[in-house]
N, C-alpha and C. Protein backbone atom coordinates (compact mmCIF):
# COMPACT_ATOMS: atom_id res chain seq x y z
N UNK A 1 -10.21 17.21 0.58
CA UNK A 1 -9.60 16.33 1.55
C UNK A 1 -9.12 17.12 2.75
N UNK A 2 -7.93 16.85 3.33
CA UNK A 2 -7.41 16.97 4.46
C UNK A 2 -7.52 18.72 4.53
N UNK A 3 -6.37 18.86 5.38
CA UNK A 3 -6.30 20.59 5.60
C UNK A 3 -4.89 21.03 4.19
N UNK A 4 -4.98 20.50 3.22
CA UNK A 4 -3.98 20.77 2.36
C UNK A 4 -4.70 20.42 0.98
N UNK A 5 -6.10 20.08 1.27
CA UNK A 5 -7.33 20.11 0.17
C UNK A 5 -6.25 19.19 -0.97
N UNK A 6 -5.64 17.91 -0.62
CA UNK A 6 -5.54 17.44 -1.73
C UNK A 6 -6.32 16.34 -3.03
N UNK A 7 -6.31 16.73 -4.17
CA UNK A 7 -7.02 16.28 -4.69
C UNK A 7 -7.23 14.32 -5.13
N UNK A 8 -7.98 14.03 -4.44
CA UNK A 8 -8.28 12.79 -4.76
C UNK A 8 -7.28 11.68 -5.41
N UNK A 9 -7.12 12.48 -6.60
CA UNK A 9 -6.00 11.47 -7.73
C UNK A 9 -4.61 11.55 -6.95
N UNK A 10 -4.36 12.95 -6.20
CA UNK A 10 -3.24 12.64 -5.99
C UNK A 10 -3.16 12.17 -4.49
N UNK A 11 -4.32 11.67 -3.96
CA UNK A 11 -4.08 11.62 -2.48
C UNK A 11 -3.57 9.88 -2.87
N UNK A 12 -4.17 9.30 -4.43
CA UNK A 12 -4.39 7.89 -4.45
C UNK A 12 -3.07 7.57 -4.99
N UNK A 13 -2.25 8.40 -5.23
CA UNK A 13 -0.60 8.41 -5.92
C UNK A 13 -0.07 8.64 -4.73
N UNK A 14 -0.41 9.24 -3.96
CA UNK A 14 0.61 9.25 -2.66
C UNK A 14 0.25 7.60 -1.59
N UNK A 15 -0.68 7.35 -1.70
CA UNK A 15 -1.25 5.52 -1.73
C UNK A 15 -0.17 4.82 -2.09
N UNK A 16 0.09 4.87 -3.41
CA UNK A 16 0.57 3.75 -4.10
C UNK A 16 1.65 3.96 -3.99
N UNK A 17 2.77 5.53 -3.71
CA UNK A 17 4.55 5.79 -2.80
C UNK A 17 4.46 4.54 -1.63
N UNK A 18 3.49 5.19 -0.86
CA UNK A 18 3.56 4.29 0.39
C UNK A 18 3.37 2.88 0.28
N UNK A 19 2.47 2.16 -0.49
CA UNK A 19 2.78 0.74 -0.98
C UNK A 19 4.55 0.89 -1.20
N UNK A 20 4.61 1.16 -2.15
CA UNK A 20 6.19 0.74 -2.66
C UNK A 20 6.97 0.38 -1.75
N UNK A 21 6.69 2.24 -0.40
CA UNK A 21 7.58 2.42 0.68
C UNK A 21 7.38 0.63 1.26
N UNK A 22 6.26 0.27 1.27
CA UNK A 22 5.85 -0.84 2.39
C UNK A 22 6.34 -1.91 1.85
N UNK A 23 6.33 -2.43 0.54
CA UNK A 23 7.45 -3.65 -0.33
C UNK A 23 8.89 -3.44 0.26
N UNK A 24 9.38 -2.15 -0.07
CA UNK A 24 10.76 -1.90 -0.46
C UNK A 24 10.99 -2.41 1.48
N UNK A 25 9.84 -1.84 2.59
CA UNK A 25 10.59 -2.05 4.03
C UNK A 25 10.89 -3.93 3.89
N UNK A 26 9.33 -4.76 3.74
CA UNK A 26 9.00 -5.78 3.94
C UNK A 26 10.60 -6.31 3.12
N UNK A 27 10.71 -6.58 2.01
CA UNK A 27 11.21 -7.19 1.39
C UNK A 27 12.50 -6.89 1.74
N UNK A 28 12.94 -5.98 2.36
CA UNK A 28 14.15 -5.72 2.88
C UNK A 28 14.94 -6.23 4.35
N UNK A 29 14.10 -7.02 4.89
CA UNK A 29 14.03 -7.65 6.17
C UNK A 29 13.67 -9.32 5.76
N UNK A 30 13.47 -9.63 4.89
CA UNK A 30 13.53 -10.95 4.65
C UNK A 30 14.62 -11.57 3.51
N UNK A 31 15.33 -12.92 3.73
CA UNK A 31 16.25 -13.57 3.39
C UNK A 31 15.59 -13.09 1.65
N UNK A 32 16.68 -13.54 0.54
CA UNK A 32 15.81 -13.34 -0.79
C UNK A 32 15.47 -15.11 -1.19
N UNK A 33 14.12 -14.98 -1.92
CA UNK A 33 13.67 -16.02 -2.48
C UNK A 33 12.62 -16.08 -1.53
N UNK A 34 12.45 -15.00 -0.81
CA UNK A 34 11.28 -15.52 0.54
C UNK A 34 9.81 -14.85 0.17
N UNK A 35 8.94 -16.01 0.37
CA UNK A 35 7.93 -15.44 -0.44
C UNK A 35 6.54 -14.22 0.39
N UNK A 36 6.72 -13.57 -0.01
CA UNK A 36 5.48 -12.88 1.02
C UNK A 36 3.71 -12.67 0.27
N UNK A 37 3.00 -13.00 1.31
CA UNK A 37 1.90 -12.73 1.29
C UNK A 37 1.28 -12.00 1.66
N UNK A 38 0.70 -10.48 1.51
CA UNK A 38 -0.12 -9.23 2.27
C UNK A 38 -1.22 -10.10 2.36
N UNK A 39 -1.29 -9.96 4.30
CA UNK A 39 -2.64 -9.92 4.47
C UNK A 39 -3.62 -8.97 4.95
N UNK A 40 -3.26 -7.71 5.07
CA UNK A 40 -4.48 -6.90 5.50
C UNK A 40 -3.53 -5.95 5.41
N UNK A 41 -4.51 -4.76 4.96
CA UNK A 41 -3.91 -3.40 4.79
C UNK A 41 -4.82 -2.80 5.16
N UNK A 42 -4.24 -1.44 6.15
CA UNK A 42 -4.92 0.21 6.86
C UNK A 42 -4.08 1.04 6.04
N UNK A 43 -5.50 1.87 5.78
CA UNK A 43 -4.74 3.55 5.10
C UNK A 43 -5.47 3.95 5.94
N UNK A 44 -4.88 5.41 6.35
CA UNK A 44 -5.49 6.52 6.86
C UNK A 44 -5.34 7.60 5.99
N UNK A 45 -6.29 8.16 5.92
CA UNK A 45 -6.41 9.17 5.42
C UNK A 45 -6.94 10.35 5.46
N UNK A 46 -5.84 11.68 5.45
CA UNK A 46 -6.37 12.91 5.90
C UNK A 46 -7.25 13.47 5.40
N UNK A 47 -8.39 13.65 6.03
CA UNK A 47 -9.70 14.20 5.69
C UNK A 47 -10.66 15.07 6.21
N UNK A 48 -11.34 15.97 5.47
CA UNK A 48 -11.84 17.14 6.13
C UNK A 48 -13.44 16.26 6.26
N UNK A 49 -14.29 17.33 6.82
CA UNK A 49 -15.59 16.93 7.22
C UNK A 49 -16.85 16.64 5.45
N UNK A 50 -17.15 15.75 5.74
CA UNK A 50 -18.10 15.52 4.37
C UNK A 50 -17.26 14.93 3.12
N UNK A 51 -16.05 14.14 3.81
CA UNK A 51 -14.92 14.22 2.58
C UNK A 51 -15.38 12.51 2.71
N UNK A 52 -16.13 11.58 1.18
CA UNK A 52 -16.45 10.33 1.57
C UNK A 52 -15.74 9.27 0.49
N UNK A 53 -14.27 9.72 -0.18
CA UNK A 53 -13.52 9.06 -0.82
C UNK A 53 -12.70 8.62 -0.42
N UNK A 54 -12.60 7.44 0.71
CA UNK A 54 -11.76 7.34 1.28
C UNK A 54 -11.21 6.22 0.66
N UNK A 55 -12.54 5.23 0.36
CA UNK A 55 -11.74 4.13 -0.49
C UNK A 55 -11.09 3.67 -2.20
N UNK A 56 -11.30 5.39 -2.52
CA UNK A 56 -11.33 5.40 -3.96
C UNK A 56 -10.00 5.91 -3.99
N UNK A 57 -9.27 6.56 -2.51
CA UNK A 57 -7.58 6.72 -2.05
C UNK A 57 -6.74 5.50 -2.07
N UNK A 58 -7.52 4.74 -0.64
CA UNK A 58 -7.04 3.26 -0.80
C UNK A 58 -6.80 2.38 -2.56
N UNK A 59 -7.94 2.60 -3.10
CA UNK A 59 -7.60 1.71 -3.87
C UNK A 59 -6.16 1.99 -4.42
N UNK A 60 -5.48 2.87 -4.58
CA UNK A 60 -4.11 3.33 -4.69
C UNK A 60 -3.42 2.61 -4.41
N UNK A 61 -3.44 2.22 -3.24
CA UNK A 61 -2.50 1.00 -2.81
C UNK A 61 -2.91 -0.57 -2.75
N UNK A 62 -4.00 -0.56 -2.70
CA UNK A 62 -4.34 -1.96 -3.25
C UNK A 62 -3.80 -2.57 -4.75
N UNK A 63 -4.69 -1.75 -5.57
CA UNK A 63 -3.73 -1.77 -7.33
C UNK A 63 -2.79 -1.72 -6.73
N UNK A 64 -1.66 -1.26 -6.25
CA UNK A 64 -0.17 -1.41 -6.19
C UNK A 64 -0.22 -2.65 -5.99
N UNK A 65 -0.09 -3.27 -4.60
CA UNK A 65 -0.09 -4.22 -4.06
C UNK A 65 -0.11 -5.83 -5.04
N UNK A 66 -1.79 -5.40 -5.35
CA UNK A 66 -2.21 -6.68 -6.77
C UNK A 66 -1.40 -6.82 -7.68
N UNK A 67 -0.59 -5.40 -8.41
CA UNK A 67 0.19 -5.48 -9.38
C UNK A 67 1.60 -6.10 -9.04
N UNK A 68 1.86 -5.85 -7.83
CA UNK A 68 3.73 -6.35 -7.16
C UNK A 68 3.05 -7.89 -7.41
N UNK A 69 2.11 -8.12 -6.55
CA UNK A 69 2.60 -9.88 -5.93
C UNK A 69 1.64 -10.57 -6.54
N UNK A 70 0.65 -9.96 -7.39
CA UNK A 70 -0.16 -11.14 -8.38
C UNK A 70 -0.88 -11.26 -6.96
N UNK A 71 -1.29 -12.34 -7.02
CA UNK A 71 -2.43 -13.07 -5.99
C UNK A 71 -1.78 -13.25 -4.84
N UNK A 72 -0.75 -13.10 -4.73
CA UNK A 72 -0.41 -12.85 -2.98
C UNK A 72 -0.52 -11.53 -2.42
N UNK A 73 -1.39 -10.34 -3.10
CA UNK A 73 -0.88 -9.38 -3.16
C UNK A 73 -2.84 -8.80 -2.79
N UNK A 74 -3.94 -10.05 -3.16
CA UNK A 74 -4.77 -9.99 -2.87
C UNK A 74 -5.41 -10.13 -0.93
N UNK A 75 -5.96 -9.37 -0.48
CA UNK A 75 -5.82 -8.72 1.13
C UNK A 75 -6.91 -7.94 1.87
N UNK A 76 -6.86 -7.98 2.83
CA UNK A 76 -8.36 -7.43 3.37
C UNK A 76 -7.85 -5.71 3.64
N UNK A 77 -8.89 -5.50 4.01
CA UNK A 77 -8.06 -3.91 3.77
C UNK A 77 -9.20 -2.97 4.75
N UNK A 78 -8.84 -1.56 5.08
CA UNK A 78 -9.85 -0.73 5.66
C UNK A 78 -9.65 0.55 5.49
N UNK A 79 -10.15 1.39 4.97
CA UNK A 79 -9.87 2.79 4.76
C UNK A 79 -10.21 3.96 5.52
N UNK A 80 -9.53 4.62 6.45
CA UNK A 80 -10.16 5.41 7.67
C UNK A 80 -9.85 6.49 7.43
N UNK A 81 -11.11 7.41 7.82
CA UNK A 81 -10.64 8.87 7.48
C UNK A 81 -9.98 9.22 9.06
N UNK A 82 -8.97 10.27 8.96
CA UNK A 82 -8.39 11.18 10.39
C UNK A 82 -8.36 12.18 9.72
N UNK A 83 -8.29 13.25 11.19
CA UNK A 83 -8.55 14.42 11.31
C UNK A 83 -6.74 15.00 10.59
N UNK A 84 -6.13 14.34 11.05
CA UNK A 84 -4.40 15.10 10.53
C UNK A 84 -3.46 13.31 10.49
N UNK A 85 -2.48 13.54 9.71
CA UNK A 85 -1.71 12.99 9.34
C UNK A 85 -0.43 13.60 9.94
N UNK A 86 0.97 12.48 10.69
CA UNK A 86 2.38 13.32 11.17
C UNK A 86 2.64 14.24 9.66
N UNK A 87 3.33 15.52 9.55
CA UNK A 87 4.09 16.06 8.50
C UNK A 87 3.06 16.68 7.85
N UNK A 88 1.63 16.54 7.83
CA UNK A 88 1.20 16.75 6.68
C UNK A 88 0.94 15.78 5.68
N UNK A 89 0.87 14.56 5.67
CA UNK A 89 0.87 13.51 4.71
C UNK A 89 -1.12 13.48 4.82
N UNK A 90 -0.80 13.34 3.37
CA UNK A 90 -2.15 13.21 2.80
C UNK A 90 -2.54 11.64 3.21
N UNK A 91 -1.93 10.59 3.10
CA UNK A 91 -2.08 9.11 3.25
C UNK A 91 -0.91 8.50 4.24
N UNK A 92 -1.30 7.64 5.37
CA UNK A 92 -0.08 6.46 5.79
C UNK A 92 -0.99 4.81 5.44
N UNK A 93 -0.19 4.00 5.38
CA UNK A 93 -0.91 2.79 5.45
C UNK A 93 0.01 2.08 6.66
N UNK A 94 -0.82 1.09 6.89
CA UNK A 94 -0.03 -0.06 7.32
C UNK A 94 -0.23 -1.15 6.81
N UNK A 95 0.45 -2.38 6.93
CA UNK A 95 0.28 -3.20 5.97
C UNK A 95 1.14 -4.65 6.87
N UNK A 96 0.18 -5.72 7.14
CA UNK A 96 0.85 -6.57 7.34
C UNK A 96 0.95 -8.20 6.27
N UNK A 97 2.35 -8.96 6.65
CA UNK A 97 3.08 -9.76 5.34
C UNK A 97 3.02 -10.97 6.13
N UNK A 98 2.95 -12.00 5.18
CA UNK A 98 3.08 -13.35 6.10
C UNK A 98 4.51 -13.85 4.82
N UNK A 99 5.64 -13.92 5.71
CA UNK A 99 6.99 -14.80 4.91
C UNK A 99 6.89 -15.92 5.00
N UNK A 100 7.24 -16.53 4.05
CA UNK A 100 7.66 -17.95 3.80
C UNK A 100 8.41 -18.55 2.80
N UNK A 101 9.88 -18.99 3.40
CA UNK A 101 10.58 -19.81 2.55
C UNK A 101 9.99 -20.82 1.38
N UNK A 102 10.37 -21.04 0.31
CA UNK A 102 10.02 -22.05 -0.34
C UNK A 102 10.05 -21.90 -1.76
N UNK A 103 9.79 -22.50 -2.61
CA UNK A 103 9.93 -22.55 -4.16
C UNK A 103 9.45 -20.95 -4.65
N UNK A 104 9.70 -20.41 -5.85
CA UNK A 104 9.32 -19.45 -6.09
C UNK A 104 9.51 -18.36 -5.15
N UNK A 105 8.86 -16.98 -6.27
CA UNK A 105 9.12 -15.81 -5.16
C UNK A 105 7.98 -14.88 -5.04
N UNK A 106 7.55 -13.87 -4.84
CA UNK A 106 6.96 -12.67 -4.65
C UNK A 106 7.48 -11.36 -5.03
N UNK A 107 8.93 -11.24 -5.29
CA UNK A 107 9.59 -10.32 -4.78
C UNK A 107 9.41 -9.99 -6.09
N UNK A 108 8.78 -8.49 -6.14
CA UNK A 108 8.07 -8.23 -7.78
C UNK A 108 9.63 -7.67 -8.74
N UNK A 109 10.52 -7.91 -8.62
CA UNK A 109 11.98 -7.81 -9.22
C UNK A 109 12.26 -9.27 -10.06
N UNK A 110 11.26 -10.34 -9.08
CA UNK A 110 11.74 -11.76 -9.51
C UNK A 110 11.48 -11.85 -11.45
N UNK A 111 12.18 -12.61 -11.87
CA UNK A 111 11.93 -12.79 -13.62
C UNK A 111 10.53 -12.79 -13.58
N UNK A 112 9.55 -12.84 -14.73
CA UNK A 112 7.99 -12.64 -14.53
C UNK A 112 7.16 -11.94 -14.07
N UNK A 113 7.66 -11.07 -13.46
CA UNK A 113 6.90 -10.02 -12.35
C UNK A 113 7.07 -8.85 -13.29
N UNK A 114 5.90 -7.96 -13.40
CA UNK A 114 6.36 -6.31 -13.94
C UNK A 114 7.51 -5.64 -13.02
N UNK A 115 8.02 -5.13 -13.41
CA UNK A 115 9.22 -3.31 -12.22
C UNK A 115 8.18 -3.11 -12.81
N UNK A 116 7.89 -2.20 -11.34
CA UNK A 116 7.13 -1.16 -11.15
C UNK A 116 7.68 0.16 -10.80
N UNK A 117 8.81 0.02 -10.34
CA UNK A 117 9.52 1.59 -10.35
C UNK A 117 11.07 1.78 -11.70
C-alpha cells in the first residue's frame, strides 16, 4: 500500500475506526430517536503504484456500516486510490446520512441492534 506499506487487513481495520469515527460524528449532531440512513460512502486510500485493493479496504467500512444500521446502512460507495493521506493515515472516508424523525431508530445502541464497540 501507501508509503507506510500497510498491510491490506489492516488498512481494512483502520476502514472500519473511521466508520465508527463517522456514526459516533453523525449520530452526535442529531436529536436521539432520529433515524439515519447512509447514502453514499468515499474512502480514500493511501496507495502506492500497482497497489489494486482498494475495494477489498473499503469493504471495511461498508461491513461496518451494514452491521450498525441493518438496511439503512446499505449505500453506494467508491473506493479511490491517493498518492498520501493528512498524518499518514492509511484510509479517510466520507460518508453522507439522510435524518429523519419518526418511529424507531438506527442508532446501533438502540435495544435490537448489536454494540459494536
Amino acid at each position: 500500500m501507501g508509503a507506510a506499506a500497510v498491510p491490506v487487513a489492516e488498512a481494512a481495520s483502520a476502514a472500519r475506526v473511521a466508520a465508527l469515527n463517522a456514526l459516533a460524528a453523525a449520530f452526535s449532531v442529531v436529536p436521539s430517536g432520529t433515524r439515519l440512513t447512509l447514502v453514499k460512502v468515499v474512502v480514500f486510500v493511501a496507495a502506492g503504484e500497482g497497489f489494486t485493493e482498494h475495494a477489498v479496504v473499503a469493504d471495511g467500512a461498508s461491513e461496518l456500516f451494514q452491521t450498525a444500521l441493518g438496511p439503512a446502512g446499505v449505500h453506494a460507495r467508491s473506493a479511490v486510490g491517493v498518492a498520501s493521506l493528512p498524518k499518514g493515515a492509511p484510509v479517510e472516508l466520507e460518508a453522507v446520512f439522510v435524518a429523519a424523525a419518526g418511529p424507531g431508530t438506527s442508532d446501533p445502541a438502540a435495544p435490537g441492534r448489536r454494540r459494536l464497540a
